[in-house]
PDB file of N, CA and C in Angstrom:
ATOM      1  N   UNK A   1     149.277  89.303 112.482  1.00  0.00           N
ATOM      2  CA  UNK A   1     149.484  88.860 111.114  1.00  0.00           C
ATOM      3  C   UNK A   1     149.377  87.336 111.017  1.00  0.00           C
ATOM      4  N   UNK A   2     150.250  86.509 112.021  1.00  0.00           N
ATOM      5  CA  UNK A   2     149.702  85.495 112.173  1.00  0.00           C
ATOM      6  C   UNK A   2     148.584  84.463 112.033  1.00  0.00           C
ATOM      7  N   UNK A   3     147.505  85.031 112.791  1.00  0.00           N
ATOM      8  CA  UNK A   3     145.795  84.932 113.026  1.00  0.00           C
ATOM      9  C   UNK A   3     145.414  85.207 111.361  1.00  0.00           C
ATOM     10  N   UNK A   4     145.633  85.843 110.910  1.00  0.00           N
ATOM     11  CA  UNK A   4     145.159  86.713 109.550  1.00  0.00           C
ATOM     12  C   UNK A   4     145.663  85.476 108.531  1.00  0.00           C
ATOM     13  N   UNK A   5     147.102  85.072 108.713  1.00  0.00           N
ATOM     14  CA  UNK A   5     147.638  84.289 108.011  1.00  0.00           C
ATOM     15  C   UNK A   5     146.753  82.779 107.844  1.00  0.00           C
ATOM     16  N   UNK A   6     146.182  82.304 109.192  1.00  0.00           N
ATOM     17  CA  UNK A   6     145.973  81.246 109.692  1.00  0.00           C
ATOM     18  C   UNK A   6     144.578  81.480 109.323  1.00  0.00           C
ATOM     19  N   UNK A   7     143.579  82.252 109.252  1.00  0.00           N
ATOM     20  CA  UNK A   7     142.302  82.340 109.318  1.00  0.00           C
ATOM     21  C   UNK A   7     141.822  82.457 107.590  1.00  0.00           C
ATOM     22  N   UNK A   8     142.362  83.218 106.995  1.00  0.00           N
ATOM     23  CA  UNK A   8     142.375  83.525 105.805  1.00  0.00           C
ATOM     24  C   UNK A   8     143.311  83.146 104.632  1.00  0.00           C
ATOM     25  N   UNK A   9     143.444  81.947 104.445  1.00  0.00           N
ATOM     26  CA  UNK A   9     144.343  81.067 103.553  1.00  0.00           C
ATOM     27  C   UNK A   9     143.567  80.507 102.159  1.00  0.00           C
ATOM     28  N   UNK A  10     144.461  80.563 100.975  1.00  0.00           N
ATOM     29  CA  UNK A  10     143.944  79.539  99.911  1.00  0.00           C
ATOM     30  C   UNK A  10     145.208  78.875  99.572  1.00  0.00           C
ATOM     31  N   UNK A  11     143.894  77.612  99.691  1.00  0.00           N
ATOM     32  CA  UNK A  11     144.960  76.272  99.601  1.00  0.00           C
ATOM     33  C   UNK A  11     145.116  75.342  98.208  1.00  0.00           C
ATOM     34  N   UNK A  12     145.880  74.884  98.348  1.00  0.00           N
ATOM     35  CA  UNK A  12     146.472  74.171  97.500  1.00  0.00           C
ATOM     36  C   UNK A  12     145.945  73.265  96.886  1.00  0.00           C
ATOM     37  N   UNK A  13     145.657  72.587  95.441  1.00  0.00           N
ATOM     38  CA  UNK A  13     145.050  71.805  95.570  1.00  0.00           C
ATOM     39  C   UNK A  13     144.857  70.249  95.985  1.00  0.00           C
ATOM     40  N   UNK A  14     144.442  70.298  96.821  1.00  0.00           N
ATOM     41  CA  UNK A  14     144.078  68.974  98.052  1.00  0.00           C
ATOM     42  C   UNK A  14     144.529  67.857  97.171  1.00  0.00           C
ATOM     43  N   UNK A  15     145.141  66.937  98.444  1.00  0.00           N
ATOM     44  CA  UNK A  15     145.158  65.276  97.597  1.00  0.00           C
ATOM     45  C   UNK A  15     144.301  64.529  97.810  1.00  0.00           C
ATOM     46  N   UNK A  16     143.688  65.309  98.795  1.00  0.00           N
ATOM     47  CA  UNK A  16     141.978  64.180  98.589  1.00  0.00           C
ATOM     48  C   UNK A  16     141.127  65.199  98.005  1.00  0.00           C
ATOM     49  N   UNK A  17     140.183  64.503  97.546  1.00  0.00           N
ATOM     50  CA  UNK A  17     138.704  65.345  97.339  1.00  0.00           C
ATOM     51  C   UNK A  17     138.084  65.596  98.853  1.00  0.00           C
ATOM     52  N   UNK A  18     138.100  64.730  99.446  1.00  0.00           N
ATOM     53  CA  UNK A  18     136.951  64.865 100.835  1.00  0.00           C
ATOM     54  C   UNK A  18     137.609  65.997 101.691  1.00  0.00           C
ATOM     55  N   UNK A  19     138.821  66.567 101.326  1.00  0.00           N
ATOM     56  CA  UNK A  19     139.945  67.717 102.055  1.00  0.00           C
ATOM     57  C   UNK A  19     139.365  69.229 101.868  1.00  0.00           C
ATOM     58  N   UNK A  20     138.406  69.395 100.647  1.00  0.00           N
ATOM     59  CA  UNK A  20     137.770  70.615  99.680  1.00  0.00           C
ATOM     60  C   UNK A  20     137.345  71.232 101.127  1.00  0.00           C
ATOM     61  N   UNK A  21     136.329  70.770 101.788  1.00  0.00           N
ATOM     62  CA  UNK A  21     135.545  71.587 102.693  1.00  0.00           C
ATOM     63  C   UNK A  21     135.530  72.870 103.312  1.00  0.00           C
ATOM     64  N   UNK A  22     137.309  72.271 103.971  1.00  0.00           N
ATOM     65  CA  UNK A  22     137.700  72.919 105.073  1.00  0.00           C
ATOM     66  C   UNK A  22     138.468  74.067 104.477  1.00  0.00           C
ATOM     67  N   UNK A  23     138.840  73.785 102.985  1.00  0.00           N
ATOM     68  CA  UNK A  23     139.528  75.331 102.732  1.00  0.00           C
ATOM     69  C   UNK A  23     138.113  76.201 102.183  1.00  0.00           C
ATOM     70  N   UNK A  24     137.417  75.503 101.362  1.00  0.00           N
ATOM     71  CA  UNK A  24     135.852  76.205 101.090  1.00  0.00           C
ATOM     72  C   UNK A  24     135.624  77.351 101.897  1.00  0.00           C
ATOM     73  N   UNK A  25     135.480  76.572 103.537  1.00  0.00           N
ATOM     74  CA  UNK A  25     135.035  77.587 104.351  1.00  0.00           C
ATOM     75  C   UNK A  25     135.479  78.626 105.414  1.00  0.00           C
ATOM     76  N   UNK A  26     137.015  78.553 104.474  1.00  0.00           N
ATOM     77  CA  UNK A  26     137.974  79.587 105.661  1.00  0.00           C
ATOM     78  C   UNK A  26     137.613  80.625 104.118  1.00  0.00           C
ATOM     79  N   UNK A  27     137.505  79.965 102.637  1.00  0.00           N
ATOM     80  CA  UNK A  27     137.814  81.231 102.071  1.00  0.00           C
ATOM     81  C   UNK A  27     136.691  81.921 101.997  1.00  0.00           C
ATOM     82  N   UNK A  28     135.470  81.457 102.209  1.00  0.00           N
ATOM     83  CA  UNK A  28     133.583  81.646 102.589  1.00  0.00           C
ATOM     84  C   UNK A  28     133.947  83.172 103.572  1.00  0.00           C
ATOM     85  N   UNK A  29     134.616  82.548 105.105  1.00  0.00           N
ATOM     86  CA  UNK A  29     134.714  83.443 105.859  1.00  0.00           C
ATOM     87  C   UNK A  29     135.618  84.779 105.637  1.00  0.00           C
ATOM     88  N   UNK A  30     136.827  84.529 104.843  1.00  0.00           N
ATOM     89  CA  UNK A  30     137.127  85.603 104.226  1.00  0.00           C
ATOM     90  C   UNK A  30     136.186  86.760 103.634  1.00  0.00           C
ATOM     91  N   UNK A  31     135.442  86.325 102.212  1.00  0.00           N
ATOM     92  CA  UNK A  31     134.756  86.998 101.534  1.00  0.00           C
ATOM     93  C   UNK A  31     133.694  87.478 102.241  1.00  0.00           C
ATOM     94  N   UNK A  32     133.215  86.851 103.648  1.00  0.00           N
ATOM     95  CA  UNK A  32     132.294  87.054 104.169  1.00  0.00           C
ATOM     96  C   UNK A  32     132.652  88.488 105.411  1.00  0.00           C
ATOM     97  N   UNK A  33     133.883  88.154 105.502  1.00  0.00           N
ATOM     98  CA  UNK A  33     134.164  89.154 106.365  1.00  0.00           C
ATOM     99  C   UNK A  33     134.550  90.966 105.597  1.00  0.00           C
ATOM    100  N   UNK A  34     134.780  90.874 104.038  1.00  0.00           N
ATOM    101  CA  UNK A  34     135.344  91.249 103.289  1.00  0.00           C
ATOM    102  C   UNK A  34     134.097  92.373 102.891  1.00  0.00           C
ATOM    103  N   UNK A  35     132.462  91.655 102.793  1.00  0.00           N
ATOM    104  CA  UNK A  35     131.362  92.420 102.133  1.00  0.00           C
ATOM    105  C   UNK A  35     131.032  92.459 103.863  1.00  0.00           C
ATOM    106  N   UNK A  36     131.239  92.408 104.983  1.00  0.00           N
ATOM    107  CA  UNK A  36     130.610  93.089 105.807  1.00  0.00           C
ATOM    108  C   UNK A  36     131.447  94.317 106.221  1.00  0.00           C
ATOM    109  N   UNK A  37     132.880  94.014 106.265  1.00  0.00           N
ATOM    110  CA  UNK A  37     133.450  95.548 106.320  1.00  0.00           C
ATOM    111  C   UNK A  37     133.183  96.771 104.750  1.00  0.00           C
ATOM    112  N   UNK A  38     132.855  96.099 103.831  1.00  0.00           N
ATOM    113  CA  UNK A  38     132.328  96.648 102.857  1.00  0.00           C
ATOM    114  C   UNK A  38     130.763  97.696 102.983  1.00  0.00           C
ATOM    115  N   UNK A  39     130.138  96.993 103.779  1.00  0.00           N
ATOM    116  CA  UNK A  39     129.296  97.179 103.719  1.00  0.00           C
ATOM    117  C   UNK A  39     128.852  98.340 104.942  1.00  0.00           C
ATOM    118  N   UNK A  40     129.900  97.791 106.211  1.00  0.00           N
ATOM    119  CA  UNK A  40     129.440  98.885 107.403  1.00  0.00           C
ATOM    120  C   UNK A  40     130.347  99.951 106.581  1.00  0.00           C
ATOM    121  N   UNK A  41     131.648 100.192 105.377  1.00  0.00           N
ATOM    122  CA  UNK A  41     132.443 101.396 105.242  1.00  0.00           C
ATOM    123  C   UNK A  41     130.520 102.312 104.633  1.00  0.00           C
ATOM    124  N   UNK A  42     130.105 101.486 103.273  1.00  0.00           N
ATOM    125  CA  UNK A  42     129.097 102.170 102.569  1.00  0.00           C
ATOM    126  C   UNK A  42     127.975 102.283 103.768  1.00  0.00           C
ATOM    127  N   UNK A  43     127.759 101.716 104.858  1.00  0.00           N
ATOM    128  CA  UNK A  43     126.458 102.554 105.423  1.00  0.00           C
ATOM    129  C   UNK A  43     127.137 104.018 106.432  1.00  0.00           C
ATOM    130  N   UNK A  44     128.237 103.743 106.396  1.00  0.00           N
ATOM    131  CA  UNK A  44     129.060 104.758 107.413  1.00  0.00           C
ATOM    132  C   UNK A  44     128.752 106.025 106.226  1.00  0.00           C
ATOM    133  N   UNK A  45     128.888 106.023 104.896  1.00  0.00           N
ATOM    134  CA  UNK A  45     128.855 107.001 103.980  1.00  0.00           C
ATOM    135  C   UNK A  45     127.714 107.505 103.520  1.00  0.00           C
ATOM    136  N   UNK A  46     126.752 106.645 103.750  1.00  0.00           N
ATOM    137  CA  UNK A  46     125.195 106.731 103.586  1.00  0.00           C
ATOM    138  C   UNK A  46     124.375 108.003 104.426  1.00  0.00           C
ATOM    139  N   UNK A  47     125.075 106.997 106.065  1.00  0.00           N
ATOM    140  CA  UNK A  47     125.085 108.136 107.448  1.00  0.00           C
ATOM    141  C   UNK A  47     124.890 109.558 107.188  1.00  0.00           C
ATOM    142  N   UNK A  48     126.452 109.225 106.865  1.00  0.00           N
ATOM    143  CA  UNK A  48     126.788 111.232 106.517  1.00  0.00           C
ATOM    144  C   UNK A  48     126.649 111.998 105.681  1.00  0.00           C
ATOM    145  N   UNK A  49     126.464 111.369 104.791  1.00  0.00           N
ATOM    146  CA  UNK A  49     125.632 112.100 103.266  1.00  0.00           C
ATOM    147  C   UNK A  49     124.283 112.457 103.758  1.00  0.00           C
ATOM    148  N   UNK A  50     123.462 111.591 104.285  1.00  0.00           N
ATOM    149  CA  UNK A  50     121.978 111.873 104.697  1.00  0.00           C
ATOM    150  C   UNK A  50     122.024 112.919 105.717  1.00  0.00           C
ATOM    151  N   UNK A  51     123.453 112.722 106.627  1.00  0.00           N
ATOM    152  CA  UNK A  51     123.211 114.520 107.820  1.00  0.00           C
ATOM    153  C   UNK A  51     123.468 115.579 106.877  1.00  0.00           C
ATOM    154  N   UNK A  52     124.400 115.537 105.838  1.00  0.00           N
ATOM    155  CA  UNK A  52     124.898 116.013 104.903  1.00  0.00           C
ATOM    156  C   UNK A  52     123.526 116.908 104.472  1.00  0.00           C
ATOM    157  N   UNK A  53     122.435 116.112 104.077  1.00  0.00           N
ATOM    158  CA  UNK A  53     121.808 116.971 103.028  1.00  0.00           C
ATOM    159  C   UNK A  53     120.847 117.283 103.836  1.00  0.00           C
ATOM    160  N   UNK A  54     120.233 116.979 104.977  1.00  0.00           N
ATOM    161  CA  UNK A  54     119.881 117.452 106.024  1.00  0.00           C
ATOM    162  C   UNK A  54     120.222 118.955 107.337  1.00  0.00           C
ATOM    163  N   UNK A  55     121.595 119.178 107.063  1.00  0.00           N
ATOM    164  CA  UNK A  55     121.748 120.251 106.952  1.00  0.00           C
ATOM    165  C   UNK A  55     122.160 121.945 106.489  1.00  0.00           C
ATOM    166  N   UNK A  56     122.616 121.022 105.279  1.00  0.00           N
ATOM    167  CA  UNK A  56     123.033 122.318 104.437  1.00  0.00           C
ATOM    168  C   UNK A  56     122.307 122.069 103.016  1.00  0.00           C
ATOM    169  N   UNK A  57     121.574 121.003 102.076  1.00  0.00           N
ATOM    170  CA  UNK A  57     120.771 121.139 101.144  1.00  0.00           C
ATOM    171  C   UNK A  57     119.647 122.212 101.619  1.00  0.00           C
ATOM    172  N   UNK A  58     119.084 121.993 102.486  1.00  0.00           N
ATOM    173  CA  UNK A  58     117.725 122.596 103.102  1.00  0.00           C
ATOM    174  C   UNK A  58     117.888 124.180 103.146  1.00  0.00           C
ATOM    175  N   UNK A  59     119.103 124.443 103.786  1.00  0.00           N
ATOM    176  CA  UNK A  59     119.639 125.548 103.864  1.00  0.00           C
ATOM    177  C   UNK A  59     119.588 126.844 102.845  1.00  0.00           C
ATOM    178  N   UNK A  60     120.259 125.239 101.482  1.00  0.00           N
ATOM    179  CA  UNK A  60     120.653 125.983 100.434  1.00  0.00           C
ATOM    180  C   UNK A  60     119.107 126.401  99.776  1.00  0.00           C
ATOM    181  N   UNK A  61     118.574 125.818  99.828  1.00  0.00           N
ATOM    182  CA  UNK A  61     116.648 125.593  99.043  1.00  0.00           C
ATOM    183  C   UNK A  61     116.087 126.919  99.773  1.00  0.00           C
ATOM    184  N   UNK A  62     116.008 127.040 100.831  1.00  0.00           N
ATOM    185  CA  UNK A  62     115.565 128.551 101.796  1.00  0.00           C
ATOM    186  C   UNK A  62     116.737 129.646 102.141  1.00  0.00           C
ATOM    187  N   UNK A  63     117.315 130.017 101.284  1.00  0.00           N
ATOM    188  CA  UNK A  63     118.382 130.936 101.554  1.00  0.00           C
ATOM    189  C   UNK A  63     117.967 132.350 101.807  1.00  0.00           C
ATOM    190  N   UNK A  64     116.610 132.505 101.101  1.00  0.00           N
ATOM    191  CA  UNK A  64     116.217 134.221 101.811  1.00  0.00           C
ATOM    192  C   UNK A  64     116.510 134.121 103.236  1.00  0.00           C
ATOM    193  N   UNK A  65     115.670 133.106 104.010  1.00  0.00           N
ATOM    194  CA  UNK A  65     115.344 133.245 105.176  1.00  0.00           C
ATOM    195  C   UNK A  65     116.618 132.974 106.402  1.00  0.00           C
ATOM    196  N   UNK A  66     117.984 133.033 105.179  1.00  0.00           N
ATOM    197  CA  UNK A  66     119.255 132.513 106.303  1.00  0.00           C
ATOM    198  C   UNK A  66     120.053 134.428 105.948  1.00  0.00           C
ATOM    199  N   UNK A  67     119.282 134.412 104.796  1.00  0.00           N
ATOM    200  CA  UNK A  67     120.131 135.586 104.330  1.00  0.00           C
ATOM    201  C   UNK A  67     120.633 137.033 105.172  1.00  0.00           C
ATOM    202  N   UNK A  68     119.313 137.177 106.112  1.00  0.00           N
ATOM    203  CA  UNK A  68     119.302 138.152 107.613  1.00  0.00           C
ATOM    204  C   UNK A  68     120.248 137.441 108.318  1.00  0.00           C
ATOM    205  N   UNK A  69     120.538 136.286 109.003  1.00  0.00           N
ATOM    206  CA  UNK A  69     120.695 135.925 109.897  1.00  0.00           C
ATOM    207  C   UNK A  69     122.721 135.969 109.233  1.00  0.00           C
ATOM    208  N   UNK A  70     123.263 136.018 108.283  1.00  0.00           N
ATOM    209  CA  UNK A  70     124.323 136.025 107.881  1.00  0.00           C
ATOM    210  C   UNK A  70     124.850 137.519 107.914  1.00  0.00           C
ATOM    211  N   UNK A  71     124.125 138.201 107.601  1.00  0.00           N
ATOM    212  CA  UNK A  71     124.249 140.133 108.144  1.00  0.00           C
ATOM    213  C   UNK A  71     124.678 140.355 109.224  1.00  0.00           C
ATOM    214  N   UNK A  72     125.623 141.060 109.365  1.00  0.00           N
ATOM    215  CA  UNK A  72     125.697 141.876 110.757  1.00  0.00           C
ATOM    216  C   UNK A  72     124.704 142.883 110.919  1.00  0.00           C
ATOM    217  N   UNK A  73     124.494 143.003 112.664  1.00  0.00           N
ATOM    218  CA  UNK A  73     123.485 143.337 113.039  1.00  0.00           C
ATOM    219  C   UNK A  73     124.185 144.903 113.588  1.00  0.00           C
ATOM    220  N   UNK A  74     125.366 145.281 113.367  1.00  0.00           N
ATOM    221  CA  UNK A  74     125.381 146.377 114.012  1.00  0.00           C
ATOM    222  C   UNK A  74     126.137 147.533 112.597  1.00  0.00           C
TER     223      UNK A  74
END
């Protein structure tokens, strides 16, 4: 929590101007870290939607040909 505390801060407003930088780019790295876990959650969902319709859309589109194979055979 610490690290988190220390890495990801918004600050106050500075008594210098020339002070801006350094909070600029802790809060840069925030937001930056913010749309990449954003972004690996939405390709993680992308993933599995695409096995998703890869194996049971297809399925559903040719169902005569699953329709034997769901029968018992005895």
């Amino acid at each position: 929590m610490a690290l988190r505390k220390r890495l990801f801060w918004t600050a106050k407003e500075p008594l210098l101007p020339c002070k801006t930088y350094a909070f600029t780019m802790q809060n840069n790295r925030f937001c930056n870290t913010l749309i990449a876990r954003w972004l690996r959650n939405s390709y993680a969902c992308e993933k599995y939607l695409h096995l998703y319709h890869l194996l049971f859309v297809q399925k559903v589109g040719s169902h005569h040909q699953f329709s034997t194979l769901l029968t018992p055979m005895f």
